[in-house]
N, C-alpha and C. Protein backbone atom coordinates (compact mmCIF):
# COMPACT_ATOMS: atom_id res chain seq x y z
N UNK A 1 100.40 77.14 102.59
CA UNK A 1 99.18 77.86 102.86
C UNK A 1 98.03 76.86 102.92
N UNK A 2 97.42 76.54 103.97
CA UNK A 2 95.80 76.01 104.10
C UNK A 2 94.87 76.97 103.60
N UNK A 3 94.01 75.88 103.06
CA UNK A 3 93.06 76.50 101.84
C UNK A 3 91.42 76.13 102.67
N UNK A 4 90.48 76.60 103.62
CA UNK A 4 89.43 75.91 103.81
C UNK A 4 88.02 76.16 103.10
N UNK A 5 87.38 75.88 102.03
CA UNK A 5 86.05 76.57 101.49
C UNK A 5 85.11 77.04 102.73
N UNK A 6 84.46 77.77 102.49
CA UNK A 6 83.00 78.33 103.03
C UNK A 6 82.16 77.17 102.12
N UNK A 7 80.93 77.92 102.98
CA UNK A 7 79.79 77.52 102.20
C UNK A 7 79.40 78.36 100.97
N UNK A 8 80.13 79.46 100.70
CA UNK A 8 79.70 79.36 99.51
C UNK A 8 81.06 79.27 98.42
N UNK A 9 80.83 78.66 97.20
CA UNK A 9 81.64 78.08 96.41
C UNK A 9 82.45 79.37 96.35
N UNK A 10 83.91 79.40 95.98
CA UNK A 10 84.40 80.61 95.50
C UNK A 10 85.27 81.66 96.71
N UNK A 11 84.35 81.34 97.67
CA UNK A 11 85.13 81.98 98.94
C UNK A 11 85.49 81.17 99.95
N UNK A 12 87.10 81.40 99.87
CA UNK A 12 87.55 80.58 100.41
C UNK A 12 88.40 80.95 102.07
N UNK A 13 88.57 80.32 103.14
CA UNK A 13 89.30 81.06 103.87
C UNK A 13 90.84 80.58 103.66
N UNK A 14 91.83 81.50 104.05
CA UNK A 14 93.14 80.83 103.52
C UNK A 14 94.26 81.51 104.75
N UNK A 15 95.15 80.26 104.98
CA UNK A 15 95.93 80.38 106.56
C UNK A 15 96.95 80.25 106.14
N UNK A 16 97.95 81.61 106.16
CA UNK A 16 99.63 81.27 105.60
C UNK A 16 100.10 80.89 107.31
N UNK A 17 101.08 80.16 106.85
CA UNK A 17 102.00 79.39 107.78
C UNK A 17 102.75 80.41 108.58
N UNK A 18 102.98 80.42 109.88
CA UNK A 18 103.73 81.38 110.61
C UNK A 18 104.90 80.57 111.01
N UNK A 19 106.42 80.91 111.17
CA UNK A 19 107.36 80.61 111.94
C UNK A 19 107.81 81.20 113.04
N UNK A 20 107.35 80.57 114.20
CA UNK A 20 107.55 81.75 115.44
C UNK A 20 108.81 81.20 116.32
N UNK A 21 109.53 82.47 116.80
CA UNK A 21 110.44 82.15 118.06
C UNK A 21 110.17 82.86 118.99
N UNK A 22 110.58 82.90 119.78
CA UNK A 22 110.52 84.01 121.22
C UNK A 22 110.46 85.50 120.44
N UNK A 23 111.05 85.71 119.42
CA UNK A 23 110.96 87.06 118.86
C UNK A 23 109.32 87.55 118.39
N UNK A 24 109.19 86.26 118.09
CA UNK A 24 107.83 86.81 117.47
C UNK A 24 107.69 85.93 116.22
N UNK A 25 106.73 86.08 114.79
CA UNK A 25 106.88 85.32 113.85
C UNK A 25 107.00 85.32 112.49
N UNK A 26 107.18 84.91 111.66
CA UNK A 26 107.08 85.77 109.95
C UNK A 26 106.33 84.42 109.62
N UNK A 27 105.58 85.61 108.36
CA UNK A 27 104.52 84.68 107.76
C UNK A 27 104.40 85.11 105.97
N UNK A 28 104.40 84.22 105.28
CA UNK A 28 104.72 84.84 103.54
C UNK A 28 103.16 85.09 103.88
N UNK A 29 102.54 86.28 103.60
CA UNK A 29 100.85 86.26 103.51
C UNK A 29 100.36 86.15 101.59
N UNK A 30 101.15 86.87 101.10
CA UNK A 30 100.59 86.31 99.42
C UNK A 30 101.67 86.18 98.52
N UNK A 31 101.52 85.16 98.22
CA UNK A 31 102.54 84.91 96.83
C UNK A 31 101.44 84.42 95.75
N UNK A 32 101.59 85.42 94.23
CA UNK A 32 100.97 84.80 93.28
C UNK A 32 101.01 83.52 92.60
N UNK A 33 102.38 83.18 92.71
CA UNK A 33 102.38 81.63 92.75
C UNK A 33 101.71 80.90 93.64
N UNK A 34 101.62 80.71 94.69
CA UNK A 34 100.75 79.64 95.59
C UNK A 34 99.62 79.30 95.41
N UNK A 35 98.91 81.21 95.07
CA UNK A 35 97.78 81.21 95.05
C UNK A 35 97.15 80.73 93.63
N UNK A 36 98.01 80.67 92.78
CA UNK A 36 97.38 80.36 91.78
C UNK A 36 97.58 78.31 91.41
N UNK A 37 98.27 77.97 92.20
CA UNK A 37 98.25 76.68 92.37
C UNK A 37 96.81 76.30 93.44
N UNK A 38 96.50 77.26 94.06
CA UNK A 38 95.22 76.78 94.37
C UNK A 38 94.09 77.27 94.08
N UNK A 39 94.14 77.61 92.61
CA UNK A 39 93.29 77.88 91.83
C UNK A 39 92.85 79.36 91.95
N UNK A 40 93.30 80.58 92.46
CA UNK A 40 92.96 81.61 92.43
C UNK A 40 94.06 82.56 91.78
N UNK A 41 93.83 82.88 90.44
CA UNK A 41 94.90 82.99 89.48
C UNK A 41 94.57 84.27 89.19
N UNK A 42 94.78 84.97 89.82
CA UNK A 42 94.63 87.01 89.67
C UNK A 42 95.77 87.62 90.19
N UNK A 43 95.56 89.01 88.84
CA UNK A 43 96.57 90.13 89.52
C UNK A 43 95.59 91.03 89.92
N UNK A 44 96.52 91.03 91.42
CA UNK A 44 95.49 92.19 92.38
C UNK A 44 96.64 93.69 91.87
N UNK A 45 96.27 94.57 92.16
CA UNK A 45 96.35 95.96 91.49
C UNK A 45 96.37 97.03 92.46
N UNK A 46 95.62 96.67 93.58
CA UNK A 46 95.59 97.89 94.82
C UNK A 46 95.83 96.83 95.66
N UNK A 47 96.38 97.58 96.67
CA UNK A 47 96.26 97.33 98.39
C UNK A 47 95.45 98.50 99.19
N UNK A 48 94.50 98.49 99.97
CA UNK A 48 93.77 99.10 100.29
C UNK A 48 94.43 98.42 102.26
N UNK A 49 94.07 99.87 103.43
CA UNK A 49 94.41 99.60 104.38
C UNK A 49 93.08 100.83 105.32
N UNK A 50 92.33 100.20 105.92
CA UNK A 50 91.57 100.77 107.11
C UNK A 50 91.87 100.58 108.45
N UNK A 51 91.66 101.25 108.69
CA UNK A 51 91.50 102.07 110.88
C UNK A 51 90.31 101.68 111.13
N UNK A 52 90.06 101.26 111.77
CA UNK A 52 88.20 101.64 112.68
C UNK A 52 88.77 101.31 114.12
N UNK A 53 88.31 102.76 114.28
CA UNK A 53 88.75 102.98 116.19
C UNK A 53 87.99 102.35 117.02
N UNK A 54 86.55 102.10 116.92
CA UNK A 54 85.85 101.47 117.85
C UNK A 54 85.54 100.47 117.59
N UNK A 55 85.35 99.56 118.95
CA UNK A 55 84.41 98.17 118.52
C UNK A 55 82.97 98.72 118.33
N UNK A 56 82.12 97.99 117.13
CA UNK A 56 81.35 97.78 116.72
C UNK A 56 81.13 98.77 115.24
N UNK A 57 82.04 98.78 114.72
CA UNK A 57 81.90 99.77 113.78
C UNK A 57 81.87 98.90 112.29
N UNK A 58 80.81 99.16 111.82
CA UNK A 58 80.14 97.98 110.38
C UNK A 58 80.69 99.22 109.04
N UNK A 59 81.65 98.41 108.13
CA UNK A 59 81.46 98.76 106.84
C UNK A 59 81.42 98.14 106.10
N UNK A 60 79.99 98.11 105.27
CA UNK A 60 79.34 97.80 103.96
C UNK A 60 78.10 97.51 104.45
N UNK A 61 77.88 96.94 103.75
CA UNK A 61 77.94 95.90 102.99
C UNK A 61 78.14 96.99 101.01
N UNK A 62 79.32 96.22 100.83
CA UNK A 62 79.85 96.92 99.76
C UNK A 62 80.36 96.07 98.69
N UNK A 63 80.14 96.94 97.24
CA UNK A 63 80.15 96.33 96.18
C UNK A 63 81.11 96.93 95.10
N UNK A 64 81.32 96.69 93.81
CA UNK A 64 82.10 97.43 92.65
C UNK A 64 81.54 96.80 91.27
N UNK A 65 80.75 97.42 90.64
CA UNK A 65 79.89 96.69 89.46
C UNK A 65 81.14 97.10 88.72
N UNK A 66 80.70 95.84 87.81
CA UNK A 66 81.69 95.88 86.28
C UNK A 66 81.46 97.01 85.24
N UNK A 67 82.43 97.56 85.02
CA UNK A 67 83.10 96.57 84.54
C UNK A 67 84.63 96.61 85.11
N UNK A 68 84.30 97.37 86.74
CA UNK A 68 85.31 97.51 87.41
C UNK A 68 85.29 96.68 88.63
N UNK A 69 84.67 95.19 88.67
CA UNK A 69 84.28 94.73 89.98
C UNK A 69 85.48 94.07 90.36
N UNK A 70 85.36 93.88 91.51
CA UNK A 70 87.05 93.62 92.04
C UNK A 70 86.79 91.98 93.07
N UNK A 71 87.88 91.31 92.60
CA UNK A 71 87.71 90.29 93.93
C UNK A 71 88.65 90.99 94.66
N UNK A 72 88.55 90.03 96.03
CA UNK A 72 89.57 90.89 97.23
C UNK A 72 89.92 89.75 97.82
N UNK A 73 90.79 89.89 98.70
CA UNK A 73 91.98 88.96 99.65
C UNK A 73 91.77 89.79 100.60
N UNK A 74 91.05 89.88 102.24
CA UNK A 74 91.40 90.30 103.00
C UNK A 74 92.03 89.46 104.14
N UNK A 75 92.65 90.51 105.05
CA UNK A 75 93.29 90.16 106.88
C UNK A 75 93.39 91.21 107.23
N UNK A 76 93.35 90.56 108.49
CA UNK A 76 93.55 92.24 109.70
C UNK A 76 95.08 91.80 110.28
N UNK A 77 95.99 93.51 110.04
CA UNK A 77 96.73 93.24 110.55
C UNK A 77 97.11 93.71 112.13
N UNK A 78 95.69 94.46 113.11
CA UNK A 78 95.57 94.58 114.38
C UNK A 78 94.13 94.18 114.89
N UNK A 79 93.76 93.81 115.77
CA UNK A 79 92.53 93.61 116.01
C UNK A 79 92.01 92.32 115.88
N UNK A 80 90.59 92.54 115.52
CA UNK A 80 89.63 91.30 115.35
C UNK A 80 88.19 92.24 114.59
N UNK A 81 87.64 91.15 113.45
CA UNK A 81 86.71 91.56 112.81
C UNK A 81 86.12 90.45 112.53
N UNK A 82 84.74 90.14 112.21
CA UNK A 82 83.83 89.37 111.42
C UNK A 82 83.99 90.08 110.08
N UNK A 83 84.18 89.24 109.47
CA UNK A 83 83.85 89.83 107.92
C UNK A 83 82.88 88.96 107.11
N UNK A 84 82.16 89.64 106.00
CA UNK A 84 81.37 89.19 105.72
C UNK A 84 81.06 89.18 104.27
N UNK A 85 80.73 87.64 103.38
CA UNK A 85 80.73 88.29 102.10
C UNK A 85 79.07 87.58 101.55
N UNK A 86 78.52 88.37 100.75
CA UNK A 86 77.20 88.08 100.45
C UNK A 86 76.68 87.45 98.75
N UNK A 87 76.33 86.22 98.46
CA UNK A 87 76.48 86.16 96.90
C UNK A 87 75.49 87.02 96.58
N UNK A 88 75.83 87.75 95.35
CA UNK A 88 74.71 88.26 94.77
C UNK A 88 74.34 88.22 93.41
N UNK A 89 75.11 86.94 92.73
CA UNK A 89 75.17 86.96 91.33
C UNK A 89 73.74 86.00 90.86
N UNK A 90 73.29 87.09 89.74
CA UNK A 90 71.82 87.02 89.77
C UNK A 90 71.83 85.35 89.12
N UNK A 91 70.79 84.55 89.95
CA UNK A 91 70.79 82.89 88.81
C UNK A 91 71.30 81.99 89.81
N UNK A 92 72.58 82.72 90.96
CA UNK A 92 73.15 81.63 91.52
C UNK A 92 72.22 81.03 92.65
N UNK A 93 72.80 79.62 92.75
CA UNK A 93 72.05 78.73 93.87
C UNK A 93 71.86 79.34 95.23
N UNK A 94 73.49 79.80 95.33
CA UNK A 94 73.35 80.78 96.53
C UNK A 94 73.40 82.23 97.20
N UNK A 95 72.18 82.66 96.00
CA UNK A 95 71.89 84.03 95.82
C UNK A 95 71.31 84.73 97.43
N UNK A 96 71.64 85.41 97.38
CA UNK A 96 71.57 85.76 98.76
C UNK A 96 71.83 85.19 100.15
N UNK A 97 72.90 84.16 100.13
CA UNK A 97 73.16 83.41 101.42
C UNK A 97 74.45 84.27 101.37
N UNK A 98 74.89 84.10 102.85
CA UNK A 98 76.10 84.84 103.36
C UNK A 98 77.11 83.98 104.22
N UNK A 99 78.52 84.23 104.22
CA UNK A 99 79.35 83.57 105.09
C UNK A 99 79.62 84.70 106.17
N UNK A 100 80.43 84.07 107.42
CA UNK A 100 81.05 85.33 108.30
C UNK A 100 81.54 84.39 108.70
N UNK A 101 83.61 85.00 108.59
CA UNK A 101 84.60 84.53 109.27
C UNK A 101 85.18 85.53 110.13
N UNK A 102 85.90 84.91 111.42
CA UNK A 102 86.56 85.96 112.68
C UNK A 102 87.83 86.04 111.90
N UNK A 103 88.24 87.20 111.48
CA UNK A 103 89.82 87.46 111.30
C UNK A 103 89.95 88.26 112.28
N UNK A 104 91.28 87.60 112.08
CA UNK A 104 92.32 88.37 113.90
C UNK A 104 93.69 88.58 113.22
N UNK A 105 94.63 89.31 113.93
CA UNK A 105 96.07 89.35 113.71
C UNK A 105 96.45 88.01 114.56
N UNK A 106 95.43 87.77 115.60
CA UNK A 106 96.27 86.50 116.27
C UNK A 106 96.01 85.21 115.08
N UNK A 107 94.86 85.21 114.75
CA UNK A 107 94.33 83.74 113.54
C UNK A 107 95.06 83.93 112.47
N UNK A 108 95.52 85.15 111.80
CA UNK A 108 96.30 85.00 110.67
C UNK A 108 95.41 84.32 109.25
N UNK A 109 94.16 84.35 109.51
CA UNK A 109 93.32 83.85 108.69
C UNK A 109 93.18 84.62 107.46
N UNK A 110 93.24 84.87 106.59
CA UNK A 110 92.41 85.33 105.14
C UNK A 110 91.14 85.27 104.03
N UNK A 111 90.18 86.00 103.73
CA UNK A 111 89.47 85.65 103.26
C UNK A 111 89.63 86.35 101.90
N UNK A 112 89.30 85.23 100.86
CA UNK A 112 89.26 85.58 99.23
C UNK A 112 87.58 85.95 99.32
N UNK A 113 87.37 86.95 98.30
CA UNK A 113 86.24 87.21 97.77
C UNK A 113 85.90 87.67 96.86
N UNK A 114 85.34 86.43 96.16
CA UNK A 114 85.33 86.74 94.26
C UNK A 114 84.42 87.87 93.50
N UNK A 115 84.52 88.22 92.55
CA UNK A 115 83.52 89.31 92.14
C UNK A 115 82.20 88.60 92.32
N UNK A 116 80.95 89.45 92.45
CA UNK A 116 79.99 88.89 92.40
C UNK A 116 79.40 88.93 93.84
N UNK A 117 80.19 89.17 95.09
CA UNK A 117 79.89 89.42 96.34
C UNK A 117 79.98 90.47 96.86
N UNK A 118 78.97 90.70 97.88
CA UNK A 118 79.41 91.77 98.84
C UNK A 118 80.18 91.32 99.72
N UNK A 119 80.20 92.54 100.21
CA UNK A 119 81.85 92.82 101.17
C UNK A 119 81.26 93.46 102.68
N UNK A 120 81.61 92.75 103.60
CA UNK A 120 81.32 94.27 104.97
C UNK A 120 81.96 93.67 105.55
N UNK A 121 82.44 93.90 106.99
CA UNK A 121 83.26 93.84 108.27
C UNK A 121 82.55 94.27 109.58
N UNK A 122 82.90 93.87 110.52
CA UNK A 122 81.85 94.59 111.59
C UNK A 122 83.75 94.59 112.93
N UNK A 123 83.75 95.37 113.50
CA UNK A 123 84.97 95.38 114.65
C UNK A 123 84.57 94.85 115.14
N UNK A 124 85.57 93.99 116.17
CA UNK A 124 85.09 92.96 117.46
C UNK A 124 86.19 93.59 118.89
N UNK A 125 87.14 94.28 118.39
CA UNK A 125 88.51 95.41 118.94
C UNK A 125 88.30 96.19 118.69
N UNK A 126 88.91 97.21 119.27
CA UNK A 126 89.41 98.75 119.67
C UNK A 126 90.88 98.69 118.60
N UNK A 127 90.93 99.82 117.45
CA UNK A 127 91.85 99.55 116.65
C UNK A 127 92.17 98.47 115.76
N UNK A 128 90.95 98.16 115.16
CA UNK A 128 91.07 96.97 114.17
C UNK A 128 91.48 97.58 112.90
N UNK A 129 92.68 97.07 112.39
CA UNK A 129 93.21 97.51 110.80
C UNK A 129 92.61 96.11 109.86
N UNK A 130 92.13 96.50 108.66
CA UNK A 130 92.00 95.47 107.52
C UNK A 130 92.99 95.82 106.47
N UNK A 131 93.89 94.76 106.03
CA UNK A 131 94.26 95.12 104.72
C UNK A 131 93.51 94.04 103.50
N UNK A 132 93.54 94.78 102.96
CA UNK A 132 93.14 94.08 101.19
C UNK A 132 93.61 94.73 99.90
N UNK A 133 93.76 93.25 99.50
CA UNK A 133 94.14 93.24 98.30
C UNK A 133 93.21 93.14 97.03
N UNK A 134 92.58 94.24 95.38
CA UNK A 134 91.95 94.16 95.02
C UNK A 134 92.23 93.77 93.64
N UNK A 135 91.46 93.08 92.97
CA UNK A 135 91.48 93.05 91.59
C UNK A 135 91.64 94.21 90.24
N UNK A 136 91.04 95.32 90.99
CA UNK A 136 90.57 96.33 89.95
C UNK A 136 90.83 97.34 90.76
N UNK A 137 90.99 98.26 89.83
CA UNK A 137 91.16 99.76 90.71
C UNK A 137 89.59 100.31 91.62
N UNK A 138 90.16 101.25 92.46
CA UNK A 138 88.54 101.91 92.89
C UNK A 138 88.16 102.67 91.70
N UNK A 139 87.08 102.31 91.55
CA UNK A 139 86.34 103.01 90.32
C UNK A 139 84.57 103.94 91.34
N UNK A 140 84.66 104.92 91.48
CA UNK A 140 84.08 105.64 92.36
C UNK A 140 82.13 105.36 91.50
N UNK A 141 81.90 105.70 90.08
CA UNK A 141 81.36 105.59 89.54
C UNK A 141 80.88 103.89 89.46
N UNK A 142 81.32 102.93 90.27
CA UNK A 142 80.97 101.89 89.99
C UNK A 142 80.86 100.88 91.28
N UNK A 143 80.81 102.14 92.57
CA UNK A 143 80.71 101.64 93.58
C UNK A 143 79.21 101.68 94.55
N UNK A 144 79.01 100.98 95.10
CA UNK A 144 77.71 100.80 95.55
C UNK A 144 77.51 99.69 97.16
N UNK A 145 76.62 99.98 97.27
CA UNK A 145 76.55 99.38 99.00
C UNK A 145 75.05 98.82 98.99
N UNK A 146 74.97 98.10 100.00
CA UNK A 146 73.26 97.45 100.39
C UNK A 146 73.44 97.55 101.89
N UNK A 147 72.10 97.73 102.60
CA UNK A 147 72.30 98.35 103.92
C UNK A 147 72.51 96.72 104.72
N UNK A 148 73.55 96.92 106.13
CA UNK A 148 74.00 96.00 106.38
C UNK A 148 73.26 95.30 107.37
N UNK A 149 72.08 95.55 107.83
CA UNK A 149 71.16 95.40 109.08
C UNK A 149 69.74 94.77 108.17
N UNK A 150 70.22 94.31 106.82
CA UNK A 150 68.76 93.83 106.23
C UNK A 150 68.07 92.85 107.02
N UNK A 151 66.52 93.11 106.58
CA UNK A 151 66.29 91.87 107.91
C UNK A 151 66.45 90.78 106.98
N UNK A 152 66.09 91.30 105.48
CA UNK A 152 66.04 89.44 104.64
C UNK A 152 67.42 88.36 104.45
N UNK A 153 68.28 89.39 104.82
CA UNK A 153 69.72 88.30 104.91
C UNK A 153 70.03 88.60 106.22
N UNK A 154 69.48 89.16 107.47
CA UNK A 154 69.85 88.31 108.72
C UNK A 154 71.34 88.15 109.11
N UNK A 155 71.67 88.72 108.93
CA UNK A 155 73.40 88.71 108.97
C UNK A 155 73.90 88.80 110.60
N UNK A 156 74.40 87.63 110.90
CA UNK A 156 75.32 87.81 112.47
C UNK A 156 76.23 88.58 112.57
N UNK A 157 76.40 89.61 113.06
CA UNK A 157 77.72 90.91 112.48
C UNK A 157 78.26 90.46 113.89
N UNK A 158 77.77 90.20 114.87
CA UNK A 158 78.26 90.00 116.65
C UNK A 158 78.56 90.96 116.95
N UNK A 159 77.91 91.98 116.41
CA UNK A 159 77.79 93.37 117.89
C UNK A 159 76.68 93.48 117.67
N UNK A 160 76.03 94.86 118.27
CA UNK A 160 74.95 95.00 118.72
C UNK A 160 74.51 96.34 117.53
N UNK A 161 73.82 95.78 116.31
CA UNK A 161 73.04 96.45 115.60
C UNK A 161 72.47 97.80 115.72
N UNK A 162 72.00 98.06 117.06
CA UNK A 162 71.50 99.23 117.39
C UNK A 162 72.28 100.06 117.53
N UNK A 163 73.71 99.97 118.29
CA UNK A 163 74.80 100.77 118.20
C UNK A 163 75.59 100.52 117.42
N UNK A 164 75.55 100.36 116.33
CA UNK A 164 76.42 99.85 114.95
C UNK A 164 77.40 101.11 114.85
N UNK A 165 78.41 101.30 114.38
CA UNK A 165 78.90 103.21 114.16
C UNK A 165 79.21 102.61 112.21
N UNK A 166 78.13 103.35 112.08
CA UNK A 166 78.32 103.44 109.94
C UNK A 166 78.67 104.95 109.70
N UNK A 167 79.31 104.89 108.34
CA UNK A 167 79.21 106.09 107.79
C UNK A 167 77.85 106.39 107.22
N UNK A 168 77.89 107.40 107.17
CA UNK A 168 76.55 108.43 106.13
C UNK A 168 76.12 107.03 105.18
N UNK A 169 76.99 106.71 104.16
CA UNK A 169 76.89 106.17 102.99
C UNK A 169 76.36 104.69 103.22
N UNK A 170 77.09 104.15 103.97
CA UNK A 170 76.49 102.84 104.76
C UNK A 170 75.37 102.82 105.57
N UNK A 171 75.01 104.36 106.33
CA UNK A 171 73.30 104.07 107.10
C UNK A 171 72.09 104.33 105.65
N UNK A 172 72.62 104.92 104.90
CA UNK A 172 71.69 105.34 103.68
C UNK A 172 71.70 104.33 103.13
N UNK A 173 72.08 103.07 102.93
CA UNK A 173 72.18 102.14 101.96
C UNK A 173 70.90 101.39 101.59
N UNK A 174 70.62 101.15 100.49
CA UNK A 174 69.20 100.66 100.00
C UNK A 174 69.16 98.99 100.82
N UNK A 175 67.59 98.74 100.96
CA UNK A 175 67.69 97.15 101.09
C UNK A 175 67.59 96.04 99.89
N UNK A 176 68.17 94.96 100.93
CA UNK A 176 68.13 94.19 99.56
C UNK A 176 67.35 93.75 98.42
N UNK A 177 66.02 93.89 98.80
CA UNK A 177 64.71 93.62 98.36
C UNK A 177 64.71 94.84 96.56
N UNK A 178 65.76 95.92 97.30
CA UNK A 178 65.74 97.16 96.45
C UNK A 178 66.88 97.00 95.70
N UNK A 179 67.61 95.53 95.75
CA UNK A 179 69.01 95.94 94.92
C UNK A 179 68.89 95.32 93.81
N UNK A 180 69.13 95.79 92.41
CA UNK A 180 69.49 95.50 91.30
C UNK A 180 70.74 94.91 91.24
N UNK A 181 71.07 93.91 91.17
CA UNK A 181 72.31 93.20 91.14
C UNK A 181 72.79 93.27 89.34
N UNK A 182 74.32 94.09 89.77
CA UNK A 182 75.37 93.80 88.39
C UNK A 182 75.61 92.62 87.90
N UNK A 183 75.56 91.52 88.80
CA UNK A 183 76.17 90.38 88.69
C UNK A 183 75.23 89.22 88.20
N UNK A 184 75.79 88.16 87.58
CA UNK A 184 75.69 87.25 87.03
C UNK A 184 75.62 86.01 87.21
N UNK A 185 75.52 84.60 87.57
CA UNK A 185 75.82 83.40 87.87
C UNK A 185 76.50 83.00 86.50
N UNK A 186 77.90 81.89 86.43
CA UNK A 186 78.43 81.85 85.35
C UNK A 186 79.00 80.10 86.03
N UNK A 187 78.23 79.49 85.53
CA UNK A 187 78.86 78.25 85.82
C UNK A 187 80.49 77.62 85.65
């Protein structure tokens, strides 16, 4: 497995190895051993799996305060998405800066994302599936969102904002200016 950091510490992108023939290819996507030889030493607990039928369809920017906060492992296993994770742990250097990586079923790419971040996706395909893997259960009472079109984090989603397709819960979402962050900086 290739391991590449982002810019921000903690999130990392990660590329399991494919073996392909004319059939097609297999790829180990998580083993807790590997991953914990490269330093990401968690039991994930859920697998979580989304649909979004159209291109341009944004969900989150989304969160899980403690004491149920969850890191995640995502990939898409149809399609193409930007995904996106946001620090928000109060103290850190890179409090409010954001990464965005293209996952594809063709890139086979993965992104870890430690507690302490937001979470969103934006479609770049027609039929984009995400799977992820979470730390913690959904805890409904401990879930929360920041609206994904803030202007103060500026976020490249690569579609077109104005026709974004959100749920209810995601166009209602507070701005950042308005978010009380759960989180922490912990050297």
């Amino acid at each position: 497995m290739q391991i590449e950091p982002t810019s921000l510490p903690g999130v990392v992108v990660l590329t399991p190895r494919r073996f392909g023939d004319d059939r097609g290819f297999f790829s180990e996507v998580y083993s807790r051993k590997v991953l914990a030889g490269l330093g990401i030493d968690l039991e994930f607990v859920q697998d979580n799996h989304s649909l979004s039928r159209d291109v341009g369809v944004v969900r989150g920017l989304h969160f899980q305060a403690p004491p149920h906060a969850q890191d995640k492992l995502v990939r898409v296993g149809a399609g193409r998405v930007v995904d996106v994770a946001v620090d928000v742990r109060t103290g850190s250097p890179h409090f409010g800066q954001w990464v965005a990586v293209e996952l594809s079923a063709e890139n086979g790419k993965q992104l870890f994302i430690p507690k302490g971040f937001l979470h969103g996706f934006a479609t770049l395909e027609p039929n984009s599936e995400l799977l992820y893997k979470c730390s913690d259960y959904y805890a409904p009472e401990c879930d929360g969102a920041v609206r994904f079109d803030d202007p103060d984090l500026a976020i490249d989603w690569g579609v077109d904002l104005t026709t974004a397709i959100l749920s209810p819960k995601d166009a209602a979402a507070p701005l950042f200016k308005d978010f009380k962050s759960p989180f922490t900086y912990v050297e």
